[in-house]
C-alpha atoms as a PDB file:
ATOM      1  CA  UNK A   1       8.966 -20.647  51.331  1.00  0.00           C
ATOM      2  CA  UNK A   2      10.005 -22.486  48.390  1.00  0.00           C
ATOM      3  CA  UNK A   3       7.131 -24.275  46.225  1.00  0.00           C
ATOM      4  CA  UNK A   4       8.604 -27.742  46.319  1.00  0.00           C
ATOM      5  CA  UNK A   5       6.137 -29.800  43.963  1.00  0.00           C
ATOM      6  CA  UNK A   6       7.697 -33.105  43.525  1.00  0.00           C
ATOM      7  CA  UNK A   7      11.055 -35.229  43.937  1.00  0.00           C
ATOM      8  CA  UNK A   8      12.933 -37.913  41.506  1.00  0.00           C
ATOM      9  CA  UNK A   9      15.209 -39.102  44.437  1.00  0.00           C
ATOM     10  CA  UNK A  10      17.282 -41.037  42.523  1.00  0.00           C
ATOM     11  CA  UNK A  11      18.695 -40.144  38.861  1.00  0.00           C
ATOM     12  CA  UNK A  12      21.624 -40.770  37.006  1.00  0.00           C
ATOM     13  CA  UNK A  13      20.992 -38.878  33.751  1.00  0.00           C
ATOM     14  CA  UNK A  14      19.963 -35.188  35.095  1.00  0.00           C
ATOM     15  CA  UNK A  15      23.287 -33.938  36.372  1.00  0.00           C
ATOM     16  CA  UNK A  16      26.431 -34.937  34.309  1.00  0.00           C
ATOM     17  CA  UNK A  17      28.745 -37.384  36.193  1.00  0.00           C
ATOM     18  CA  UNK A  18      26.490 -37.041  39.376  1.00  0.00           C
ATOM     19  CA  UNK A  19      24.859 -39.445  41.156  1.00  0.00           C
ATOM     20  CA  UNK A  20      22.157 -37.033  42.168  1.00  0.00           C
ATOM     21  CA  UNK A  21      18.025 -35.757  42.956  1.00  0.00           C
ATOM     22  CA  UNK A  22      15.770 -33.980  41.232  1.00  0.00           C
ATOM     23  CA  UNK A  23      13.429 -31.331  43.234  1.00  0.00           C
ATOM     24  CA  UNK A  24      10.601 -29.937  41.150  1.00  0.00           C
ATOM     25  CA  UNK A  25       9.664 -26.161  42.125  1.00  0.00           C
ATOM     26  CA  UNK A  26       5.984 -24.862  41.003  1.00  0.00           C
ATOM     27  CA  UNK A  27       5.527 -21.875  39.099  1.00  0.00           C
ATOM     28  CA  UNK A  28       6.689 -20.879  35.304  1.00  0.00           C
ATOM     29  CA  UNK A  29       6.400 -17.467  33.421  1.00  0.00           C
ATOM     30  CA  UNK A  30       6.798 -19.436  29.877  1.00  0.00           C
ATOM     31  CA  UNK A  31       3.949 -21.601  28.396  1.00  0.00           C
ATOM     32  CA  UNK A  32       5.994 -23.842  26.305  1.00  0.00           C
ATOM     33  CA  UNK A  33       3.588 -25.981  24.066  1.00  0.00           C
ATOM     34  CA  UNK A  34       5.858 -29.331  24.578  1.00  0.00           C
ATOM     35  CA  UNK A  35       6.559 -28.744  28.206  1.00  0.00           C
ATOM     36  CA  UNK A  36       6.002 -32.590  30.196  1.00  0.00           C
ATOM     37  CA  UNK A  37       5.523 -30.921  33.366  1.00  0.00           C
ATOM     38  CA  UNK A  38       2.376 -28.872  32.950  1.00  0.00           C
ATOM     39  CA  UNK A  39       0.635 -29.305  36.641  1.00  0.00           C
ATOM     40  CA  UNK A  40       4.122 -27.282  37.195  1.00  0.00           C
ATOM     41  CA  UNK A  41       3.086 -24.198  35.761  1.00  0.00           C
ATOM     42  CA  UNK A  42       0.679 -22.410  38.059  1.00  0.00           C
ATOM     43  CA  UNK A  43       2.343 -19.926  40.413  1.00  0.00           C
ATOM     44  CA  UNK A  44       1.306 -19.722  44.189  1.00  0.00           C
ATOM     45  CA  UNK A  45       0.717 -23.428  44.347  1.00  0.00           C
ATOM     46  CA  UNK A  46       0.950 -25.222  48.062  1.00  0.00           C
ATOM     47  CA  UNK A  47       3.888 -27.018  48.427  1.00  0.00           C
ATOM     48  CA  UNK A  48       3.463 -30.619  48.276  1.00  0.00           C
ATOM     49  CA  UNK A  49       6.038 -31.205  50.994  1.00  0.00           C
ATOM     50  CA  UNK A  50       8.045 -28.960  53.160  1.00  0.00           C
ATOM     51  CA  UNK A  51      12.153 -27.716  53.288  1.00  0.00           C
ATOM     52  CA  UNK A  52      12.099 -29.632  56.506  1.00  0.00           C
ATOM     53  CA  UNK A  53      11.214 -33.013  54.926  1.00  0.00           C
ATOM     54  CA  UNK A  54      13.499 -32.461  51.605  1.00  0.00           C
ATOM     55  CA  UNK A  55      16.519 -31.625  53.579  1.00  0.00           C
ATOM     56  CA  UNK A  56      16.234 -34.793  56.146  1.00  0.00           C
ATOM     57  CA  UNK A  57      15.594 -36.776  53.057  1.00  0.00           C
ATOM     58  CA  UNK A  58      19.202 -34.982  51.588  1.00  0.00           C
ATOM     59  CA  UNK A  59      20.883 -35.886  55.226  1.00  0.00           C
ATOM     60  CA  UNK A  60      20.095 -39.477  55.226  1.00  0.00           C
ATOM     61  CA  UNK A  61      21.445 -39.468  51.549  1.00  0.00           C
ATOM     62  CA  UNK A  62      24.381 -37.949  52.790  1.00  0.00           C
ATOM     63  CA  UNK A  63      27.281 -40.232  50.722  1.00  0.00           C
ATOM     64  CA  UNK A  64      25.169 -41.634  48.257  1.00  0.00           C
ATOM     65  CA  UNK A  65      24.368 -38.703  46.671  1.00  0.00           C
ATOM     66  CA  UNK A  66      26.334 -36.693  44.637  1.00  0.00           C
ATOM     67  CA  UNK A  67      24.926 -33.824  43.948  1.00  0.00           C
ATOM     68  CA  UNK A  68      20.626 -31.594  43.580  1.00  0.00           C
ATOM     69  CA  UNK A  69      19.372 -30.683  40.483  1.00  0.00           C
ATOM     70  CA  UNK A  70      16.740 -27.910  40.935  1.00  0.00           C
ATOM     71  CA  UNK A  71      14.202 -28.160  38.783  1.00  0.00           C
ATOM     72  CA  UNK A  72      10.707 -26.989  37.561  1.00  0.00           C
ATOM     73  CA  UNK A  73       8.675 -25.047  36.681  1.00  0.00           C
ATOM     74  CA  UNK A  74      11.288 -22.143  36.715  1.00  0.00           C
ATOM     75  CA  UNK A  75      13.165 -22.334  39.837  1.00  0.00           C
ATOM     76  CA  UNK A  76      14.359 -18.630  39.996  1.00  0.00           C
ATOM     77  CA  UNK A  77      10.794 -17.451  40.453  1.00  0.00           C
ATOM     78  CA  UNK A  78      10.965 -18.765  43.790  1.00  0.00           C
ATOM     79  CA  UNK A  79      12.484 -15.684  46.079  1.00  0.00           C
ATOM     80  CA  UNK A  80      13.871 -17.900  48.894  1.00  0.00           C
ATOM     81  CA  UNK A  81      15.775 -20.051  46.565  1.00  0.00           C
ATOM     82  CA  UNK A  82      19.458 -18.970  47.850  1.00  0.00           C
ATOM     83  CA  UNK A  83      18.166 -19.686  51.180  1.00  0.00           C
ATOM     84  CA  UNK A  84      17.341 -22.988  50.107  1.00  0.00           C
ATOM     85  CA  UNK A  85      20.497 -23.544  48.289  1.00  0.00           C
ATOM     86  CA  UNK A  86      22.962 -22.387  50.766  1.00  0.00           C
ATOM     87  CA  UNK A  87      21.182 -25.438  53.329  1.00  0.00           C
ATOM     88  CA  UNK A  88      22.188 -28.064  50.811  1.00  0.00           C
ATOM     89  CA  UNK A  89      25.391 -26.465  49.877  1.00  0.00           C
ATOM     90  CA  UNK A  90      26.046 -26.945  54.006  1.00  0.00           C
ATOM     91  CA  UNK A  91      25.201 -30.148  53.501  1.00  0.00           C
ATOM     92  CA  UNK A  92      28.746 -31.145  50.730  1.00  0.00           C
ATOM     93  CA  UNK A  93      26.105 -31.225  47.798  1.00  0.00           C
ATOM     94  CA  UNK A  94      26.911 -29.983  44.051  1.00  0.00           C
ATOM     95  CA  UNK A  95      23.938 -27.793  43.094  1.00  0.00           C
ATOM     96  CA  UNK A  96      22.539 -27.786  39.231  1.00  0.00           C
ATOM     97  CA  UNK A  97      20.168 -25.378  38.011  1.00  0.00           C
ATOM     98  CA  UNK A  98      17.683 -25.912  35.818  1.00  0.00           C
ATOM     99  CA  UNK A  99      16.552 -22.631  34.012  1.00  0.00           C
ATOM    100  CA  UNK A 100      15.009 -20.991  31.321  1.00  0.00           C
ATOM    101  CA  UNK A 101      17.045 -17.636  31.418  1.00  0.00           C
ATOM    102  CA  UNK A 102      14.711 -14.929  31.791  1.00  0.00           C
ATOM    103  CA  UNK A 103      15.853 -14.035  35.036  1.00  0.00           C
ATOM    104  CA  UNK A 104      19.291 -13.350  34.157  1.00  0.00           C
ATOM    105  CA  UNK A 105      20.371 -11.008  38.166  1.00  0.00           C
ATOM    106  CA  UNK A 106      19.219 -13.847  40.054  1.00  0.00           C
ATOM    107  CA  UNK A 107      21.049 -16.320  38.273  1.00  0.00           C
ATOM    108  CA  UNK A 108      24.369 -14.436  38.491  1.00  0.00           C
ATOM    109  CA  UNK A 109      23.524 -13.484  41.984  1.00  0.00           C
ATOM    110  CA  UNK A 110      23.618 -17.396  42.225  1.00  0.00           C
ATOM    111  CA  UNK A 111      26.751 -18.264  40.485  1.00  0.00           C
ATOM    112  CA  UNK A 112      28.640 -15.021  42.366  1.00  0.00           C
ATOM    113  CA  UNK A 113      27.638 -16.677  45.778  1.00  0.00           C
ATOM    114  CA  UNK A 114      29.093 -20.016  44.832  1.00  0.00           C
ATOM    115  CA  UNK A 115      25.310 -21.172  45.549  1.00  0.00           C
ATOM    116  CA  UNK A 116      25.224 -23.118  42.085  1.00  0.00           C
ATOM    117  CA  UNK A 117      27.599 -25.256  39.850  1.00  0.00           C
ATOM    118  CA  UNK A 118      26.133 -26.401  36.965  1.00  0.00           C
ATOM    119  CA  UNK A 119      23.401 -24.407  35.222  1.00  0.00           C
ATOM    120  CA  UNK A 120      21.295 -26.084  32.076  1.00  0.00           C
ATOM    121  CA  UNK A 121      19.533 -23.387  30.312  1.00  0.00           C
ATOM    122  CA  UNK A 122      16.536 -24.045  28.117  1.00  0.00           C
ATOM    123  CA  UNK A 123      16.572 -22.605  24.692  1.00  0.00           C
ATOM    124  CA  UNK A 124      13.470 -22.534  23.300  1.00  0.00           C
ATOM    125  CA  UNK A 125      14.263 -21.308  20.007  1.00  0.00           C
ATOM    126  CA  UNK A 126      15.504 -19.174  17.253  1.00  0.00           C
ATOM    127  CA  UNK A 127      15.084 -15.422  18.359  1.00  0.00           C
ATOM    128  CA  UNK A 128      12.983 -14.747  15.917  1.00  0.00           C
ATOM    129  CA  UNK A 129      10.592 -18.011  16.875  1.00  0.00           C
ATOM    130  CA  UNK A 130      11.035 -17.534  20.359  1.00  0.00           C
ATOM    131  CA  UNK A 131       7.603 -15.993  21.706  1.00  0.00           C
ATOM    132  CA  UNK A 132       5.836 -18.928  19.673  1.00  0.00           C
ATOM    133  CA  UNK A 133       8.042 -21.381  21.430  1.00  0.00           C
ATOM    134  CA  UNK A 134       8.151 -20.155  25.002  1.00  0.00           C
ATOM    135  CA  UNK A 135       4.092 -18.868  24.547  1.00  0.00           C
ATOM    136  CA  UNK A 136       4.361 -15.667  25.560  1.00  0.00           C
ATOM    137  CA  UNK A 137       5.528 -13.812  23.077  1.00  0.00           C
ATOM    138  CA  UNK A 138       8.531 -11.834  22.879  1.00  0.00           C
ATOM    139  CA  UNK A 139       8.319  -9.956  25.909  1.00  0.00           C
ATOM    140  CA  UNK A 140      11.229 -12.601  27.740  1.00  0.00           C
ATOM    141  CA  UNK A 141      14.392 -12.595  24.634  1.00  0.00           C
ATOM    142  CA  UNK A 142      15.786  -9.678  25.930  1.00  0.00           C
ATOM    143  CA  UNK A 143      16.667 -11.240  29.685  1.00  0.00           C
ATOM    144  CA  UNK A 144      17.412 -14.774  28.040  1.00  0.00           C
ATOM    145  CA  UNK A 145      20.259 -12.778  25.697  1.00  0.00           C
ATOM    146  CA  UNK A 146      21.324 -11.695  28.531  1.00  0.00           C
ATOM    147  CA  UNK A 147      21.508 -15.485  30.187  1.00  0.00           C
ATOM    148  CA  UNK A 148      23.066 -16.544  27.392  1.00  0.00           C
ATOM    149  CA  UNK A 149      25.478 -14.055  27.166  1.00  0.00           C
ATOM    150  CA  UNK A 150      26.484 -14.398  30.442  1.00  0.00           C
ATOM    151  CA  UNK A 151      26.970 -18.237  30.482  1.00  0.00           C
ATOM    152  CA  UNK A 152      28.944 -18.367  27.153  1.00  0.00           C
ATOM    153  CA  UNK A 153      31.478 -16.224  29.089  1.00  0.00           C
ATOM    154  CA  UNK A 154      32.055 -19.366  31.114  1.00  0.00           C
ATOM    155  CA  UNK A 155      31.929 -18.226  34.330  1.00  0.00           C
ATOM    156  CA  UNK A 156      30.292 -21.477  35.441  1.00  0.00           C
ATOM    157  CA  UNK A 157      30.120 -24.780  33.734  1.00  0.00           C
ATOM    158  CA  UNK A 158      27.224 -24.922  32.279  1.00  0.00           C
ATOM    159  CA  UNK A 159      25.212 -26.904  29.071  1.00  0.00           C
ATOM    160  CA  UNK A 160      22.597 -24.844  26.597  1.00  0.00           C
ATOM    161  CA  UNK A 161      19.508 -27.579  25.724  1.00  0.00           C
ATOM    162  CA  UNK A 162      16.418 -27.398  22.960  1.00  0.00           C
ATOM    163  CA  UNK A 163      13.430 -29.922  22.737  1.00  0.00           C
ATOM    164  CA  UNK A 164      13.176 -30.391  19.328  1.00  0.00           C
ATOM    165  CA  UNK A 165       9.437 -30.839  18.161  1.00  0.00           C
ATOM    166  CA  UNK A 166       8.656 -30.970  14.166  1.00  0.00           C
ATOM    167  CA  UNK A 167       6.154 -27.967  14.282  1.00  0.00           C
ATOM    168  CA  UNK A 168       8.360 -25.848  16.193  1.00  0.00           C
ATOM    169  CA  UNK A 169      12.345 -26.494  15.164  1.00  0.00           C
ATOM    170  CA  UNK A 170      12.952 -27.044  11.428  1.00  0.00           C
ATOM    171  CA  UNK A 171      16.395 -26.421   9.214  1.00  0.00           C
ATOM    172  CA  UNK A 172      16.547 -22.355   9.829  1.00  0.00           C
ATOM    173  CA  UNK A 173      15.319 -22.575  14.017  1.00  0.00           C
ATOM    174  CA  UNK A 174      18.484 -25.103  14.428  1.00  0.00           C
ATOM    175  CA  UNK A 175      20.833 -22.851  12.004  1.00  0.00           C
ATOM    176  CA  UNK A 176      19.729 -19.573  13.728  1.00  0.00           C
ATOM    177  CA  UNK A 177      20.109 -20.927  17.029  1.00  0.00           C
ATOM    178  CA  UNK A 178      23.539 -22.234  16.335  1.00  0.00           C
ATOM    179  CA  UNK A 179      24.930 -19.213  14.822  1.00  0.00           C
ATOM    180  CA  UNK A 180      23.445 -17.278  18.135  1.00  0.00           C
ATOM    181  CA  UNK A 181      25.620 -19.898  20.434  1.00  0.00           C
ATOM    182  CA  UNK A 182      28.359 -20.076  19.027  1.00  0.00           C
ATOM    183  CA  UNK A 183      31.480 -20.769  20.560  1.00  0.00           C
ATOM    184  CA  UNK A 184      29.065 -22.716  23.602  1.00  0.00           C
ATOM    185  CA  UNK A 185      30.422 -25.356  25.430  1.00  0.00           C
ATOM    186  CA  UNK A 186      27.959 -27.603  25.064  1.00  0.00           C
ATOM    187  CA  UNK A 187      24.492 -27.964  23.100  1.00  0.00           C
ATOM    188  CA  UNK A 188      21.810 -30.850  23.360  1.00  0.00           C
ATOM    189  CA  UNK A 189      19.307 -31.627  21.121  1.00  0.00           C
ATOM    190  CA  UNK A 190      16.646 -33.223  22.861  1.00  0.00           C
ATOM    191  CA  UNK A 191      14.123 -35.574  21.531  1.00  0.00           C
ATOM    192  CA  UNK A 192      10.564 -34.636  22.280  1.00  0.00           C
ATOM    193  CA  UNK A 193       8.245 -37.096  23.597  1.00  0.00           C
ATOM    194  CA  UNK A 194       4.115 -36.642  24.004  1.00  0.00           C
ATOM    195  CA  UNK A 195       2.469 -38.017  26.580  1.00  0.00           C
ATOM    196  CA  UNK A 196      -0.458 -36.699  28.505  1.00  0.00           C
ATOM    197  CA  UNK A 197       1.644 -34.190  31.009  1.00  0.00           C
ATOM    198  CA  UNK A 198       2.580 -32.403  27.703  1.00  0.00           C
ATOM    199  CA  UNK A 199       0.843 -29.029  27.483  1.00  0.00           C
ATOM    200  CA  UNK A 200      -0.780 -28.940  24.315  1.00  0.00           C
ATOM    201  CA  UNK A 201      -0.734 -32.655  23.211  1.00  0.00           C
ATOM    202  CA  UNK A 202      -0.680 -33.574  19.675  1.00  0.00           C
ATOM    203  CA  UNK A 203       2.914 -32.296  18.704  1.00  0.00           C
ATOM    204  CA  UNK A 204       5.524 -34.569  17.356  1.00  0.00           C
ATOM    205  CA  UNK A 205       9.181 -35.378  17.353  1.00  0.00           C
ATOM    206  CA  UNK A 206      12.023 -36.314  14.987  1.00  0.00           C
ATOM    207  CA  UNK A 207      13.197 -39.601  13.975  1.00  0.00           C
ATOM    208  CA  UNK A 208      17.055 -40.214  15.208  1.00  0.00           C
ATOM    209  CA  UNK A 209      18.012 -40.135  11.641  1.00  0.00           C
ATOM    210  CA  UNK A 210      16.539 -36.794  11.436  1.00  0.00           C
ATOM    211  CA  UNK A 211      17.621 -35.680  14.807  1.00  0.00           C
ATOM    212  CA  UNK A 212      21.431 -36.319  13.375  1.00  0.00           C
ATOM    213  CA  UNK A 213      20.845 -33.689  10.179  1.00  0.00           C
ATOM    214  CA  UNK A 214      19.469 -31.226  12.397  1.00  0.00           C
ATOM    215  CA  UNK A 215      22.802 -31.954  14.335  1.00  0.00           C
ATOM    216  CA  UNK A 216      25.010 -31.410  11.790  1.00  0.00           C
ATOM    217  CA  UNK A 217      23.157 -28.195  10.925  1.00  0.00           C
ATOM    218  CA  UNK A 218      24.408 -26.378  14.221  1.00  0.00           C
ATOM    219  CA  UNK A 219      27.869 -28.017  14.423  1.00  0.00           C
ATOM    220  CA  UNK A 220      29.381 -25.577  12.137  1.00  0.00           C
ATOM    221  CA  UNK A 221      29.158 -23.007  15.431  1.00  0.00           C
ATOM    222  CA  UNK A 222      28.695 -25.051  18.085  1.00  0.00           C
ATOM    223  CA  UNK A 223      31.511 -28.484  17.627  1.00  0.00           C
ATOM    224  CA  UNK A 224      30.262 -29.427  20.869  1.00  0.00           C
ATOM    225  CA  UNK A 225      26.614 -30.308  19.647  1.00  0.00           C
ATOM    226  CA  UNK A 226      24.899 -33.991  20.396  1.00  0.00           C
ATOM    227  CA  UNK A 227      21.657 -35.566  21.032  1.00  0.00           C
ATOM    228  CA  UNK A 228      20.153 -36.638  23.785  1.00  0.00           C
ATOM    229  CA  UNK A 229      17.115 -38.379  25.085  1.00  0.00           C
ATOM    230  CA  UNK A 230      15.836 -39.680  21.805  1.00  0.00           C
ATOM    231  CA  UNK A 231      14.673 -42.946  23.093  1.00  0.00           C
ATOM    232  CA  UNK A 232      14.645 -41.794  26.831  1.00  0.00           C
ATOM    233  CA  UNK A 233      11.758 -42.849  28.551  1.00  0.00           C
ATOM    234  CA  UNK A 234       9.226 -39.901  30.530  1.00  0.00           C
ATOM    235  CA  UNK A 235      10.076 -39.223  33.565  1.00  0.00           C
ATOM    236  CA  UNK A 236       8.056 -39.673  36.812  1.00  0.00           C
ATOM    237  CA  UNK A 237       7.852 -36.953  39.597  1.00  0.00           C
ATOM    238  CA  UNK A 238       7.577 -39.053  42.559  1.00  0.00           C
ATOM    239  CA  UNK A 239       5.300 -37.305  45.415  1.00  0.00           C
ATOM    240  CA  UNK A 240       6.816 -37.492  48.860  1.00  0.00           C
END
C-alpha cells in the first residue's frame, strides 16, 4: 500500500489554476538540508490513514475539487502509486506530481499511462553542487538528467522549481542551473523559509530584492523564470 502521511485538503497555490489537495507520501532517498517536511523522510513508515479513507474523502469532494497533487517525501518510491492514481483518475481528477527526478522509468511510465498531468520537479542544484544539496552525494544526477531531459521535451506540462537558501544557491548555482534548463517552460525560484520541520535548521534565505538578481541571472536561458513563495507562509500537513 501507499504510505499516505498527511493531507492539505484544501489549497489553491499547489497546482496551477486548480482548485485542488495535497496528499503527503512517506519515504525520500534525498536528505535535502532545507527540506520543511522532515518527519517525511523515513521509508517504511505506517500510514497515517488508509486509500479507503483518502478516496471517500476525494468522492465527497467530487465538484469542488479540481484536481490531487501528490506529494512527499518522494512519491515514486511508493510501488503501488499507479494503482493509486488510476482510482482518482476514475474519479474526473487532474493528477500533479510532485518529484525530485531520480526515478526517471517510473515517471515516464506515469506520463505514458495518462496517470499524471502536471509534474513539478525539484532541482536541487547546479550539477556540480548537487550531492551537497540533495545530501547524498552524487550518486542520484545521472537519473535526474535524465528527468530533466525528458520533461524539457514537453511531453507533459510540467514546471522545474529550486529553494533558494544563501549557503547553498549563490550567483554561479543559479547561472549553472539556468544554462542546464534552458529552453524550460517554466522555472521558480522559491524562497526558503526555516522553521522547526526544516532538516538542519539554521539556514537562511534571500531578501526579495535579492531573490530578483538571482532572477535575472537565469533569464538569459530560461525567459520563463519568476519567484515564488517569498513571503508565503509554512504550510500545515493536516492529519486525518
Amino acid at each position: 500500500m501507499v504510505s499516505l502521511q498527511g493531507l492539505q485538503k484544501l489549497t489553491l497555490l499547489d497546482y496551477p489554476e486548480k482548485v485542488a489537495c495535497t496528499v503527503f507520501t512517506g519515504g525520500c532517498n534525498f536528505r535535502c538540508p532545507f527540506c520543511q517536511n522532515r518527519d517525511l523522510l523515513l521509508c517504511g513508515q505506517p500510514s497515517q490513514y488508509s486509500e479507503a479513507e483518502l478516496l471517500g474523502f476525494l468522492q465527497k469532494r467530487r465538484g469542488l475539487l479540481d484536481g490531487v497533487c501528490i506529494s512527499g517525501g518522494e512519491p515514486l518510491l511508493q510501488e503501488e502509486l499507479p494503482q493509486l492514481l488510476e482510482k482518482i483518475k476514475a474519479m474526473g481528477y487532474c493528477v500533479k506530481l510532485d518529484t525530485n527526478g531520480s526515478f526517471p522509468e517510473q515517471l515516464q511510465q506515469l506520463v505514458a499511462e495518462e496517470l499524471v498531468d502536471y509534474v513539478a520537479m525539484d532541482i536541487k542544484s547546479s550539477p556540480a553542487q548537487y550531492g551537497t544539496a540533495s545530501g547524498v552525494g552524487r550518486l542520484y544526477l545521472s537519473k535526474v538528467q535524465q528527468s530533466v531531459q525528458f520533461l524539457l521535451q514537453g511531453t507533459v506540462p510540467y514546471e522545474f522549481r529550486t529553494t533558494v537558501v544563501q549557503e547553498l544557491h549563490g550567483a554561479e548555482e543559479l547561472q549553472a542551473i539556468g544554462h542546464w534548463l534552458q529552453g524550460a517552460q517554466q522555472y521558480f525560484l522559491q524562497g526558503f523559509e526555516d522553521s522547526e520541520h526544516v532538516l538542519k535548521p539554521g539556514l537562511h534565505s534571500y531578501s526579495a530584492a535579492e531573490m530578483e538578481r538571482l532572477r535575472q541571472l537565469v533569464l538569459p536561458w530560461v525567459p520563463q523564470t519568476a519567484l515564488r513563495g517569498i513571503t508565503a507562509d509554512k504550510i500545515s500537513i493536516e492529519k486525518m
